[in-house]
N, C-alpha and C. Protein backbone atom coordinates (compact mmCIF):
# COMPACT_ATOMS: atom_id res chain seq x y z
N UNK A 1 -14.27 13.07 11.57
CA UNK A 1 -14.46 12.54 10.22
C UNK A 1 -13.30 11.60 9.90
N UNK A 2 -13.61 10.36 9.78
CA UNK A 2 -12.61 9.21 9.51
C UNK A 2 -12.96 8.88 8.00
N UNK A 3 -11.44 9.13 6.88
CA UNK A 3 -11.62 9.00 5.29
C UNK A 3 -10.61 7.65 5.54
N UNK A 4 -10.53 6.58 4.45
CA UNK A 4 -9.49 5.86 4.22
C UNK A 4 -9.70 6.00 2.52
N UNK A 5 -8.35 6.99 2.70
CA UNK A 5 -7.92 6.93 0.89
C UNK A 5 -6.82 6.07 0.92
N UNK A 6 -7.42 5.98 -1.31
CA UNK A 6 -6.71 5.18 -1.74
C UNK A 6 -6.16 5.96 -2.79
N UNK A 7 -4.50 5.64 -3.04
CA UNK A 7 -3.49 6.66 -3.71
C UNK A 7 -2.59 5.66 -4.46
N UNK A 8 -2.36 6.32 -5.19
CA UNK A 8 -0.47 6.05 -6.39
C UNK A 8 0.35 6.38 -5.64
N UNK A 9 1.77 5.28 -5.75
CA UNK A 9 2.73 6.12 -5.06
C UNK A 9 4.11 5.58 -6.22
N UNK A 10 4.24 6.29 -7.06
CA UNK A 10 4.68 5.69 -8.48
C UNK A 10 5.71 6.99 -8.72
N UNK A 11 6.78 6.22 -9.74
CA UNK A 11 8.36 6.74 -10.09
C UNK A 11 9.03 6.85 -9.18
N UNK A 12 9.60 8.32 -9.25
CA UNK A 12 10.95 8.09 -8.20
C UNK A 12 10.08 8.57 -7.05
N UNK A 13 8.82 8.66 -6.41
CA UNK A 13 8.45 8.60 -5.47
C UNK A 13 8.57 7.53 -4.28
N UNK A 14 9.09 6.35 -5.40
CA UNK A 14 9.57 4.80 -4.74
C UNK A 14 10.56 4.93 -3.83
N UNK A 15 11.19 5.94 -4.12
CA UNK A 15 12.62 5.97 -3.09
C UNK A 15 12.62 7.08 -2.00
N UNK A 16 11.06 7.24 -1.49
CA UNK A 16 11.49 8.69 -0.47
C UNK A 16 10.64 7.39 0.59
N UNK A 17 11.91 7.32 1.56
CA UNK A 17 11.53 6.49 3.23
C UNK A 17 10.13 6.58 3.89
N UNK A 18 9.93 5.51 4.25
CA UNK A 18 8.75 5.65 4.87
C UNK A 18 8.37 6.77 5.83
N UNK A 19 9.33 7.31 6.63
CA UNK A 19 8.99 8.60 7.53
C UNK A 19 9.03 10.01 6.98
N UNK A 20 9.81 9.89 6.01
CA UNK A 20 9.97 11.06 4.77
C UNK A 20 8.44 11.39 4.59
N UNK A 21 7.91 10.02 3.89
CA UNK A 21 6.86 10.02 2.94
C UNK A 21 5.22 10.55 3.91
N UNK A 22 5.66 9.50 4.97
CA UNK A 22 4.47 10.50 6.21
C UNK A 22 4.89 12.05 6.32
N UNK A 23 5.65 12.71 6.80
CA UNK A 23 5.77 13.85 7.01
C UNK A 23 5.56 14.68 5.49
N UNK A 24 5.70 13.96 4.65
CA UNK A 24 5.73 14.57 3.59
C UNK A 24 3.94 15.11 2.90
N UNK A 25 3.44 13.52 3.54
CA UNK A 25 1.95 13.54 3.28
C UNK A 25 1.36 14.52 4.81
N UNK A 26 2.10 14.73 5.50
CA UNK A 26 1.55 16.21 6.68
C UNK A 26 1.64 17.47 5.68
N UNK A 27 2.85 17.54 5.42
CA UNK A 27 2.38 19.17 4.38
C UNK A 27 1.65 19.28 3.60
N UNK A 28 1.31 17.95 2.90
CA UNK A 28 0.46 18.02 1.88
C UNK A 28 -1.30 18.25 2.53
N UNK A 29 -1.46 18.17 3.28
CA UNK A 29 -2.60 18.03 4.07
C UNK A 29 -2.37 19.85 4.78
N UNK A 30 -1.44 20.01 5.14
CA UNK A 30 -1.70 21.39 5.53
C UNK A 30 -0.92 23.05 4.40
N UNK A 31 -1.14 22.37 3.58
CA UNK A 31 -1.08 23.06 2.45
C UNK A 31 -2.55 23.23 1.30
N UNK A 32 -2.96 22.09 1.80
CA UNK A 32 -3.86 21.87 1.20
C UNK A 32 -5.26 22.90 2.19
N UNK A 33 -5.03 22.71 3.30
CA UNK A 33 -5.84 23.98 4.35
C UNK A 33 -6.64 22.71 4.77
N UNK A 34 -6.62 21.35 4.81
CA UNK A 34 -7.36 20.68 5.28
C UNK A 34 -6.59 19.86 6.87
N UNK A 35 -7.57 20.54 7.71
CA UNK A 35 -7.36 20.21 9.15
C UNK A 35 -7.18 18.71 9.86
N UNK A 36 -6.10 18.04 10.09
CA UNK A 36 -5.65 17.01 10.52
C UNK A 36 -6.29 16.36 12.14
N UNK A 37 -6.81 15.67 12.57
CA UNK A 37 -6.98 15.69 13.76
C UNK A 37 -5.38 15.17 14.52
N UNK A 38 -5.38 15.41 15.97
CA UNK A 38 -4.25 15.38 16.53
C UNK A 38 -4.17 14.31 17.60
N UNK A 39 -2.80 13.43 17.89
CA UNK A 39 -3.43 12.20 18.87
C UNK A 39 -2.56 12.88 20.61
N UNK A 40 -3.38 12.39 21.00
CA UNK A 40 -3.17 13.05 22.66
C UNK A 40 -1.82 12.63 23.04
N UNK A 41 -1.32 13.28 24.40
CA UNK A 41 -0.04 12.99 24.78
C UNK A 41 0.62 14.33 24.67
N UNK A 42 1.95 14.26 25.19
CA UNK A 42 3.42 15.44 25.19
C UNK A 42 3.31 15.63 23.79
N UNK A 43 3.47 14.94 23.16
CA UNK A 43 3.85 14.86 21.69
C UNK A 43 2.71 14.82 20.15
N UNK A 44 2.14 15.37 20.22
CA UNK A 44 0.94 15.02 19.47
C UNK A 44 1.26 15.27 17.82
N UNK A 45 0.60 13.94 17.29
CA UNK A 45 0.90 14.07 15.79
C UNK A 45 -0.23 14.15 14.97
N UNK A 46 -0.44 14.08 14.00
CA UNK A 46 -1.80 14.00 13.04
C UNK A 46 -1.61 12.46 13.01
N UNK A 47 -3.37 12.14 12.88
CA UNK A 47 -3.83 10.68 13.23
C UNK A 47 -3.93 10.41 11.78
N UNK A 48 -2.89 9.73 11.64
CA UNK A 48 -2.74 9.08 10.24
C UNK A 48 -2.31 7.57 10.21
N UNK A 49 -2.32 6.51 9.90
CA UNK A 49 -2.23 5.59 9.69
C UNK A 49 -2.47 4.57 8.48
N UNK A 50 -1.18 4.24 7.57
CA UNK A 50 -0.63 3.57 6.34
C UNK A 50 -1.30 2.08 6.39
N UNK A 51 -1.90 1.40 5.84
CA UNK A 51 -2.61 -0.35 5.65
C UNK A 51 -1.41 -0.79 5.86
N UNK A 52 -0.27 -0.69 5.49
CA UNK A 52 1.16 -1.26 5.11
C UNK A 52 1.94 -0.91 4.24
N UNK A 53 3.34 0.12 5.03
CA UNK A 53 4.00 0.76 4.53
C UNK A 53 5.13 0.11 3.40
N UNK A 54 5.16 0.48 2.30
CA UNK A 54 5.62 0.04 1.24
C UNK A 54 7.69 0.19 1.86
N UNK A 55 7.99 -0.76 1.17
CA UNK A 55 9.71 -0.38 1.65
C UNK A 55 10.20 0.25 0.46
N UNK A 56 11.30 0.75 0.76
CA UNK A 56 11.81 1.75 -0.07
C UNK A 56 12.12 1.07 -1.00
N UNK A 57 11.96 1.76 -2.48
CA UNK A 57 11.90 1.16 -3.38
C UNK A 57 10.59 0.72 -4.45
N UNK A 58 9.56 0.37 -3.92
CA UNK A 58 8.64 -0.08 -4.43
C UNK A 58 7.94 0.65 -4.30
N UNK A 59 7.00 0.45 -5.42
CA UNK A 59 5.78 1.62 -6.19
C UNK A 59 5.07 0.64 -5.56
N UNK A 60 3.39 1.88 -5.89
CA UNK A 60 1.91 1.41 -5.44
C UNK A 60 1.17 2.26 -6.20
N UNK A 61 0.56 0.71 -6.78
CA UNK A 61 -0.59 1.12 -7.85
C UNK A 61 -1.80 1.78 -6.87
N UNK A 62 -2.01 1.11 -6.00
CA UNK A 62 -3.55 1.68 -5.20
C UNK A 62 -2.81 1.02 -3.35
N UNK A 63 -2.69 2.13 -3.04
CA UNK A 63 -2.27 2.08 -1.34
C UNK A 63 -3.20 2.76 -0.50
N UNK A 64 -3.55 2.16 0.98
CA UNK A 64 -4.62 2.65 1.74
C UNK A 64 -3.90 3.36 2.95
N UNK A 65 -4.48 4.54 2.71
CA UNK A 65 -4.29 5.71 4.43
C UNK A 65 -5.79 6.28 4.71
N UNK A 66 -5.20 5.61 6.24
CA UNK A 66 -6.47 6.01 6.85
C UNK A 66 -6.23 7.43 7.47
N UNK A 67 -6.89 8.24 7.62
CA UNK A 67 -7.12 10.09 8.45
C UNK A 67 -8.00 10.45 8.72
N UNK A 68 -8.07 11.03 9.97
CA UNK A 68 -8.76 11.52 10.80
C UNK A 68 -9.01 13.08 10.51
N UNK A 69 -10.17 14.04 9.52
CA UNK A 69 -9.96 15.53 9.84
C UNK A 69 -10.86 16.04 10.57
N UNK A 70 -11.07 16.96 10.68
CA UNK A 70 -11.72 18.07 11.16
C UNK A 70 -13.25 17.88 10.36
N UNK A 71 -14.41 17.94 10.76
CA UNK A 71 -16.04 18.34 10.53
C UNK A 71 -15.75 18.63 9.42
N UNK A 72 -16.70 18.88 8.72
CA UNK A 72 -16.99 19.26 7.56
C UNK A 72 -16.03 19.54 6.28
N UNK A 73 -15.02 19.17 5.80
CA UNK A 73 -13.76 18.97 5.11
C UNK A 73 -14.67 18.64 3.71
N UNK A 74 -14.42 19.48 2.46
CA UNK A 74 -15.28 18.82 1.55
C UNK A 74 -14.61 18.79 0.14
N UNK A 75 -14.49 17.99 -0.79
CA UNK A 75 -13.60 17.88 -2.15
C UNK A 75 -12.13 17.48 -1.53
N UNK A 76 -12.16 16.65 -0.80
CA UNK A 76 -11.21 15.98 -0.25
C UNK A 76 -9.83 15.41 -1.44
N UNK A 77 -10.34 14.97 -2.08
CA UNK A 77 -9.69 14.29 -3.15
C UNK A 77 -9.52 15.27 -4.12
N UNK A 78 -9.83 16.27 -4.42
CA UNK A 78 -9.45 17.27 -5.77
C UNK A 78 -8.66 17.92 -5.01
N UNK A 79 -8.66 18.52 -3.39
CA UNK A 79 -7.88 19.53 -2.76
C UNK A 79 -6.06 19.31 -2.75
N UNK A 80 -6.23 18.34 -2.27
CA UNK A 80 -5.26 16.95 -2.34
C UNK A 80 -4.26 16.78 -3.54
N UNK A 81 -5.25 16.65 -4.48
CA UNK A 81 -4.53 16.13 -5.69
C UNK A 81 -4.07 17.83 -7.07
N UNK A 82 -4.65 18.94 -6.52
CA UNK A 82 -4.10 20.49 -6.84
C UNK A 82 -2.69 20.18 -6.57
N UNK A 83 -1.87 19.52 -5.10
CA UNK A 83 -1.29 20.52 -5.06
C UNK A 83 0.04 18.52 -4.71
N UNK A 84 -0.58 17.68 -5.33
CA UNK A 84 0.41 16.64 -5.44
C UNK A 84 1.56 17.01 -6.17
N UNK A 85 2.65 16.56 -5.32
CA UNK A 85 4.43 16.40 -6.46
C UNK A 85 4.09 15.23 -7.53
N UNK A 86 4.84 14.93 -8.42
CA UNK A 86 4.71 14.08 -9.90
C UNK A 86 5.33 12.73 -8.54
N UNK A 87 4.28 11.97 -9.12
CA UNK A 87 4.32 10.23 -8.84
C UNK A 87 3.49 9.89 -7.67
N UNK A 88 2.72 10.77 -7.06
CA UNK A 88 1.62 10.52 -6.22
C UNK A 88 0.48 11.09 -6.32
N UNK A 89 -0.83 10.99 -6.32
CA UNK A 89 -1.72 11.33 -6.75
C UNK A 89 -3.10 10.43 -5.90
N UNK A 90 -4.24 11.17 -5.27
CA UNK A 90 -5.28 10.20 -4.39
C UNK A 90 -6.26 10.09 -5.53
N UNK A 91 -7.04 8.54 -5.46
CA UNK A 91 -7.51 7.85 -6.54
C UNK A 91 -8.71 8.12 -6.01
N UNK A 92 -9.45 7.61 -4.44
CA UNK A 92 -10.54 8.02 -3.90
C UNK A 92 -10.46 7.96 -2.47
N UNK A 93 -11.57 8.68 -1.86
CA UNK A 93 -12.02 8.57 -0.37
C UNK A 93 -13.28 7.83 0.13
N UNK A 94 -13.43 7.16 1.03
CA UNK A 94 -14.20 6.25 1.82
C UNK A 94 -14.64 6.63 3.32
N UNK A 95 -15.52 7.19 3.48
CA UNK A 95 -15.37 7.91 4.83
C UNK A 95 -16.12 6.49 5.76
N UNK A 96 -15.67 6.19 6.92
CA UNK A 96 -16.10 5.27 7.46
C UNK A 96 -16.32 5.35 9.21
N UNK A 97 -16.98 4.18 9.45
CA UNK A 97 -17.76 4.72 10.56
C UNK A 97 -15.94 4.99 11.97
N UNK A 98 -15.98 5.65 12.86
CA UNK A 98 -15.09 5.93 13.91
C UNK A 98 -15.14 4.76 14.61
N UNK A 99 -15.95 3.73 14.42
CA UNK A 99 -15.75 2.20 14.99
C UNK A 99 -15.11 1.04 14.15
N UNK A 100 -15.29 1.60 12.73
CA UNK A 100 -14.55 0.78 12.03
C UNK A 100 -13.02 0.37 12.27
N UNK A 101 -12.28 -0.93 12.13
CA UNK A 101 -11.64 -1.57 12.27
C UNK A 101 -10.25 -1.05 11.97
N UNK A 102 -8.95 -0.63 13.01
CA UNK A 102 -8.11 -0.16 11.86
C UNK A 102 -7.60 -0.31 10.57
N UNK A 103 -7.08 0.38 9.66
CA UNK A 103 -6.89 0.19 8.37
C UNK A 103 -5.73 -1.34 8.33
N UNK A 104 -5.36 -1.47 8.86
CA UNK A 104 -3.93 -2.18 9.08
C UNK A 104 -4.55 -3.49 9.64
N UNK A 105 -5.35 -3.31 10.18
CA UNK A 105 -6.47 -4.82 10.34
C UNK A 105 -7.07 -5.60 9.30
N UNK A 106 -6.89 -4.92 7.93
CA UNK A 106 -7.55 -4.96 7.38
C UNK A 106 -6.73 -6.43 6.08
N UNK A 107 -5.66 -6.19 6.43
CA UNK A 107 -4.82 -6.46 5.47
C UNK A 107 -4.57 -7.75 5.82
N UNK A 108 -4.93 -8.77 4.43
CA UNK A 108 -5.10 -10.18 4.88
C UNK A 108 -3.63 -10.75 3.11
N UNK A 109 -3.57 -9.98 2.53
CA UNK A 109 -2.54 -10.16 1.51
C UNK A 109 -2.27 -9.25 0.67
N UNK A 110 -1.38 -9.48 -0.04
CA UNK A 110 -0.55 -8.10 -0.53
C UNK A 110 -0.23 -8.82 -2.49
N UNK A 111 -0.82 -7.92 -3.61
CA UNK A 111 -0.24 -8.08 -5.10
C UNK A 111 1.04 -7.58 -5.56
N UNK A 112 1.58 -8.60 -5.90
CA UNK A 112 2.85 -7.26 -6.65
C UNK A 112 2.90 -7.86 -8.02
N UNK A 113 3.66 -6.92 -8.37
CA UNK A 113 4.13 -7.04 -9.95
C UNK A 113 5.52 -7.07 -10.25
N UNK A 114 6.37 -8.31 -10.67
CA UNK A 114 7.63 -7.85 -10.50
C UNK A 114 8.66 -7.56 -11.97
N UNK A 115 9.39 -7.28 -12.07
CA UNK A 115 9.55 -7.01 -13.65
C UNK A 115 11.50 -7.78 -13.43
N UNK A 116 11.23 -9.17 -14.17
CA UNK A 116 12.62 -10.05 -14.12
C UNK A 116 13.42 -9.91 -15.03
N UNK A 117 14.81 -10.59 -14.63
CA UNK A 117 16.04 -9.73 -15.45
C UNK A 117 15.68 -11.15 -16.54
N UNK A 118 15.41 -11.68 -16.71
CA UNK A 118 15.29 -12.76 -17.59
C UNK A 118 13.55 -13.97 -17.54
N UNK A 119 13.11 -14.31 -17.93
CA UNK A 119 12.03 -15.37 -18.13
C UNK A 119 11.89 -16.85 -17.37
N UNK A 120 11.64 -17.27 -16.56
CA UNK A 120 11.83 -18.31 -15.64
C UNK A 120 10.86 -19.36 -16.13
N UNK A 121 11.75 -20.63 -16.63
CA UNK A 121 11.09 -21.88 -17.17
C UNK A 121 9.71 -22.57 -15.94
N UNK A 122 9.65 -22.32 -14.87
CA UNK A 122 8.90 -22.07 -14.20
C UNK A 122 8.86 -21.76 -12.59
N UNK A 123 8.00 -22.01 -11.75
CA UNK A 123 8.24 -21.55 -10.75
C UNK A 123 7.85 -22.05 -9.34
N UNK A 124 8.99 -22.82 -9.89
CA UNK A 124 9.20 -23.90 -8.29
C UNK A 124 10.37 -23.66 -7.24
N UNK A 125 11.27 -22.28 -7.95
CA UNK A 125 12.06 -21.51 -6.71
C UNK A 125 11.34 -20.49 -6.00
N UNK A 126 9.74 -20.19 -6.65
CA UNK A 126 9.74 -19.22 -6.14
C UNK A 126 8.60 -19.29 -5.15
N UNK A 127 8.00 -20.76 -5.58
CA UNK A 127 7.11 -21.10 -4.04
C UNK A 127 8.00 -22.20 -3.08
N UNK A 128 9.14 -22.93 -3.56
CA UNK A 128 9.93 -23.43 -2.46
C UNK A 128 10.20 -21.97 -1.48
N UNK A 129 11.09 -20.95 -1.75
CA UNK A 129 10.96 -19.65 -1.39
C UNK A 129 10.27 -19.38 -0.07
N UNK A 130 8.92 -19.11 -0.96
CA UNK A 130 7.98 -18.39 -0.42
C UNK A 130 7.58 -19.18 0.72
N UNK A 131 7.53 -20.63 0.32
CA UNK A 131 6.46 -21.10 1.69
C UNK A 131 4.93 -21.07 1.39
N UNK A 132 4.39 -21.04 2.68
CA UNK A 132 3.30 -21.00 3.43
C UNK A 132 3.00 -19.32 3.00
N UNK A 133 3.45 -18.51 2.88
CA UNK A 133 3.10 -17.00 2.25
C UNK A 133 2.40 -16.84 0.74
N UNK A 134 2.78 -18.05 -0.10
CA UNK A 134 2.34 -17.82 -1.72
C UNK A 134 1.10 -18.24 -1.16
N UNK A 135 0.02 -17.68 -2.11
CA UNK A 135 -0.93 -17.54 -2.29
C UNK A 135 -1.33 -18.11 -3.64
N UNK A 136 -0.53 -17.39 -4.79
CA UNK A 136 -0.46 -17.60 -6.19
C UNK A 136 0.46 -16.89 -6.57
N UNK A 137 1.13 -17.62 -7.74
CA UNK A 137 1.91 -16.96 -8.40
C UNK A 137 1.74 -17.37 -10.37
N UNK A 138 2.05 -16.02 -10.98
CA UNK A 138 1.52 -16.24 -12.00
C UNK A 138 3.06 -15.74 -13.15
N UNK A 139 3.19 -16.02 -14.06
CA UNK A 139 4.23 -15.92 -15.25
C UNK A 139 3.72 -15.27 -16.33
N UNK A 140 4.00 -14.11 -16.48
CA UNK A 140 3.61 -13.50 -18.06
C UNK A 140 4.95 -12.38 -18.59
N UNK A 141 5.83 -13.76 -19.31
CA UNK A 141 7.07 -13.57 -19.84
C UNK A 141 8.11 -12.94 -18.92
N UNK A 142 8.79 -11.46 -18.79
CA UNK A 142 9.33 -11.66 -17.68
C UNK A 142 8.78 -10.82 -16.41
N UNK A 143 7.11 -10.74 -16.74
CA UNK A 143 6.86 -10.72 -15.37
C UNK A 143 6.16 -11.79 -14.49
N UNK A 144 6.38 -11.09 -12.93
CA UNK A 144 5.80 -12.38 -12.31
C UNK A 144 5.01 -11.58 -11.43
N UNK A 145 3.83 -12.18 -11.14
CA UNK A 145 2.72 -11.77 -10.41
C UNK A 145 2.31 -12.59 -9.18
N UNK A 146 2.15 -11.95 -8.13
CA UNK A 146 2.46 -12.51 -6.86
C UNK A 146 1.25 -12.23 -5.96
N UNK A 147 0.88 -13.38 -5.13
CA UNK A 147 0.05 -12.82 -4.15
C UNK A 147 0.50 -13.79 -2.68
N UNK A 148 0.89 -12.13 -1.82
CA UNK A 148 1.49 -13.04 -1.11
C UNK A 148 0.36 -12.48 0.70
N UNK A 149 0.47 -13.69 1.21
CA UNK A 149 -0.28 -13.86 2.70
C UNK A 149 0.80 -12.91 3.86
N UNK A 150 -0.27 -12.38 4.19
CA UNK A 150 -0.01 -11.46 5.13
C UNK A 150 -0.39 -12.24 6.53
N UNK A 151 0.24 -12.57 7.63
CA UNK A 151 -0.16 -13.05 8.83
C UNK A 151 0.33 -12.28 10.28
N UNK A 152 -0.10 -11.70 10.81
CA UNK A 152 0.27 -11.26 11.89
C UNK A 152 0.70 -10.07 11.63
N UNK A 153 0.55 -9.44 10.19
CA UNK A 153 1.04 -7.79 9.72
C UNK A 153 2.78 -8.20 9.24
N UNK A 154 2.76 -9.81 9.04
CA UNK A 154 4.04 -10.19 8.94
C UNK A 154 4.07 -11.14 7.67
N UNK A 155 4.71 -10.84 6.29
CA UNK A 155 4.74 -11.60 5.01
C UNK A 155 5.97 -11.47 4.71
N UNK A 156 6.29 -12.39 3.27
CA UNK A 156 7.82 -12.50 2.85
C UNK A 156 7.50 -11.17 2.07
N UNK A 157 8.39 -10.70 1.99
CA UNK A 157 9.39 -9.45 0.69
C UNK A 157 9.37 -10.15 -0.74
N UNK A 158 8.95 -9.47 -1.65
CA UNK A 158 8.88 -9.79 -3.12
C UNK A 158 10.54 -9.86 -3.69
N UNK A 159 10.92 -8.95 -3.02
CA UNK A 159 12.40 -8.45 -3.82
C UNK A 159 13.43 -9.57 -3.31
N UNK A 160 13.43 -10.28 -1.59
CA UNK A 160 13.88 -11.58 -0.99
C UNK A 160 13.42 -12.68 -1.84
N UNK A 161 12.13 -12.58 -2.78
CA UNK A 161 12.06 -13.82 -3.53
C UNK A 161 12.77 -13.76 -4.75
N UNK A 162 12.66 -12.87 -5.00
CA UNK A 162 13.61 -12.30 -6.46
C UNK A 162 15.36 -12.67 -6.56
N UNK A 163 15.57 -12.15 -5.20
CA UNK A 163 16.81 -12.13 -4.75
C UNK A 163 17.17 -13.80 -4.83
N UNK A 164 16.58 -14.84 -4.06
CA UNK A 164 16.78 -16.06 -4.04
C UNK A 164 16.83 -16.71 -5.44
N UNK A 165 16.10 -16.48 -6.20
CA UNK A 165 15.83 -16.72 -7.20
C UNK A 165 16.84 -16.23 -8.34
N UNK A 166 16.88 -15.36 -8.44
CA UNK A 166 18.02 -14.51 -9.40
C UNK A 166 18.89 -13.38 -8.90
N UNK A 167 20.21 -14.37 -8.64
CA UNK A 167 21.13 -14.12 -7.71
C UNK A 167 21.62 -12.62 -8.70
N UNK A 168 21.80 -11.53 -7.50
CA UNK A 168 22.32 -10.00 -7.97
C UNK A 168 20.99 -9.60 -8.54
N UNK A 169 19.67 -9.91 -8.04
CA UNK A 169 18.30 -9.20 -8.70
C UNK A 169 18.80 -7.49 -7.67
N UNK A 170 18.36 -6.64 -8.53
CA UNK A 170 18.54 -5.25 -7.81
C UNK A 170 16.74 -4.67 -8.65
N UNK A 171 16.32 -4.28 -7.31
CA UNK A 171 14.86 -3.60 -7.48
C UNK A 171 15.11 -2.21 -8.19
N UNK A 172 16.09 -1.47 -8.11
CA UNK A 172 16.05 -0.20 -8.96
C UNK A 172 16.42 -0.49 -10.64
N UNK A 173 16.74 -1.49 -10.58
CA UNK A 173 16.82 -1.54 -12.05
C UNK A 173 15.61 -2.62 -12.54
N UNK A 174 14.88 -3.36 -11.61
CA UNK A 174 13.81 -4.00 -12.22
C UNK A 174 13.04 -3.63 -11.08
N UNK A 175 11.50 -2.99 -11.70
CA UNK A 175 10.83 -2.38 -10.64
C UNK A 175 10.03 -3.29 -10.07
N UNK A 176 9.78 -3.15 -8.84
CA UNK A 176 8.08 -3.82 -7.75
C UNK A 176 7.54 -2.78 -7.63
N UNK A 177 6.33 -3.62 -8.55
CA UNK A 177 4.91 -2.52 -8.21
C UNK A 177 3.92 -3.54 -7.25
N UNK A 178 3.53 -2.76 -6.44
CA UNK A 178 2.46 -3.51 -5.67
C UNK A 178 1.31 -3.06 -6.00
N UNK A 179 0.40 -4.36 -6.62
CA UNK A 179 -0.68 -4.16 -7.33
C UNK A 179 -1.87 -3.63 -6.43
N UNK A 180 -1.90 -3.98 -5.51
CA UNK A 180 -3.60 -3.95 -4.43
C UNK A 180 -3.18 -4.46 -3.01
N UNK A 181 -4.40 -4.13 -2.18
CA UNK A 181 -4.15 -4.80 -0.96
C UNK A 181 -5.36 -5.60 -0.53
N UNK A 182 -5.27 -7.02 0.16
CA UNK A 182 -6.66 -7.89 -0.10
C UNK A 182 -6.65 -7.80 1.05
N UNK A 183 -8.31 -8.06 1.44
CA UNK A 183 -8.86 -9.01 2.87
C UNK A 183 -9.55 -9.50 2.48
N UNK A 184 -9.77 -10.75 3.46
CA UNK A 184 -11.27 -11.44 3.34
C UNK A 184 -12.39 -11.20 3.74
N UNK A 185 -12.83 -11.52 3.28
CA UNK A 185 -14.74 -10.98 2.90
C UNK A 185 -15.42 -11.38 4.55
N UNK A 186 -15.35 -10.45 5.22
CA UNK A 186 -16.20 -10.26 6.88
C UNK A 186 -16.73 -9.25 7.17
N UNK A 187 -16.98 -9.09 8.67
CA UNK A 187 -18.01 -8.07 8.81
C UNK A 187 -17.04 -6.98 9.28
N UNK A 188 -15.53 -7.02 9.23
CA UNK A 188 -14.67 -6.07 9.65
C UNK A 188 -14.72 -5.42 8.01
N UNK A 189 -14.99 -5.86 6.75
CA UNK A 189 -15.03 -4.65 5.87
C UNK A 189 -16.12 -4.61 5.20
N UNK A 190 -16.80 -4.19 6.11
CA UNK A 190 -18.13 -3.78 5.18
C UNK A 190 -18.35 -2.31 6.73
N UNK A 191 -18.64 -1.17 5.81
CA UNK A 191 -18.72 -1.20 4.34
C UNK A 191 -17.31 -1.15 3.51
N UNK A 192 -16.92 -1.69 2.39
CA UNK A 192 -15.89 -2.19 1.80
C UNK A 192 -15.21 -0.85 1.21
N UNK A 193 -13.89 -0.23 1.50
CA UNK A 193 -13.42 0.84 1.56
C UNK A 193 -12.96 0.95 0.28
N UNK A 194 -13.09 1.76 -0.80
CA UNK A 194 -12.56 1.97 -2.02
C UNK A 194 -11.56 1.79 -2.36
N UNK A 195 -10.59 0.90 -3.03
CA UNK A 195 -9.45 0.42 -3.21
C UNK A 195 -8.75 -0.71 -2.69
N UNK A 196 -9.74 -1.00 -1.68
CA UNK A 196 -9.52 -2.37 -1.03
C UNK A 196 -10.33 -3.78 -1.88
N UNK A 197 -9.29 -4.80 -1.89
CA UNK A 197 -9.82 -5.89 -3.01
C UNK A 197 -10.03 -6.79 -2.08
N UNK A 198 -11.13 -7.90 -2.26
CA UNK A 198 -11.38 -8.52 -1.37
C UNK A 198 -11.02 -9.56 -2.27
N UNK A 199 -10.68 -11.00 -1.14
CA UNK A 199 -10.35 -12.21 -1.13
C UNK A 199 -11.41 -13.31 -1.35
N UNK A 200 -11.21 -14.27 -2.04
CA UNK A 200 -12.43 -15.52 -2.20
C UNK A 200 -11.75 -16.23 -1.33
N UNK A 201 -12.72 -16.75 -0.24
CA UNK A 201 -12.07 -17.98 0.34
C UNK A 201 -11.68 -18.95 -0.38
């Protein structure tokens, strides 16, 4: 049974490491009594796999993990969400076919939300910056809204544009939320996984 949920990963949940936060989402899964499948080898782990792991620091409004359980697993999302710590919580599940595309394939651009130490007359540091990665960028007072291109599983950092831009920007005192995660509209997402936003050419 292959689910790709979509989850919050919000407050000071922003600051527990990406390997923390996997192992962390293993107990939660076997606390929960719901059976992990396991990947072959000396070493075998639960088959889990993140769309794109957030860096420390930054929240997520809606983030995609893909998992592999055991047959018949049922209330997936209420089991889950009994026994969540405060700032994470699963929004929904998508069960999809075992041929479907990895989750991490999926990812063609990335939203954020950034919250600035001041109001920017406009924003021509922040696509000189960006490059070939902006997508769009939008101004609503001092936030800025970003959509940035993902290529090769490889994009600029929101907080590196921030940083260029407003020299001594520090992300713990002005937060990145990452709004969504996009692809474009093909036959790798259909059927279209819950929480995943698709792209207009």
């Amino acid at each position: 049974m292959r689910l790709i949920l979509s989850y919050a990963k919000l407050g000071p949940m922003a600051f527990i490491a990406h390997l923390d936060f996997q192992q962390l989402w293993w107990r939660i899964f076997r606390l929960a009594g719901i059976t992990l499948q396991l990947t072959q080898g000396y070493n075998p782990r639960p088959k889990m796999r993140f769309a794109s792991p957030l860096a420390t620091g930054f929240q997520g409004e809606r983030e995609l993990l893909e998992v592999f359980l055991g047959e018949g697993e049922q209330n997936v999302v209420g089991r889950l969400n009994s026994i969540m710590p405060q700032g994470l919580k699963v929004l929904t599940a998508t069960e999809v076919p075992l041929a479907f595309p990895k989750v991490t394939a999926l990812v063609d651009a990335l939203a954020y939300r950034v919250k600035l130490p001041h109001s920017l007359d406009s924003l021509e540091c922040i696509t000189r910056e960006a490059g070939d990665y902006l997508l769009s960028a939008q101004l609503e007072g001092k936030e800025l809204n970003l959509l940035l291109k993902v290529e090769n599983q490889r994009t600029i950092r929101p907080d590196i544009l921030a940083g260029a831009c407003f020299p001594g920007f520090d992300k713990a005192g002005f937060p990145i939320i990452r709004t969504g995660i996009y692809a474009y509209k093909t036959e790798k997402t259909s059927p279209v996984p819950a929480g995943l936003f698709l792209l207009l050419d």
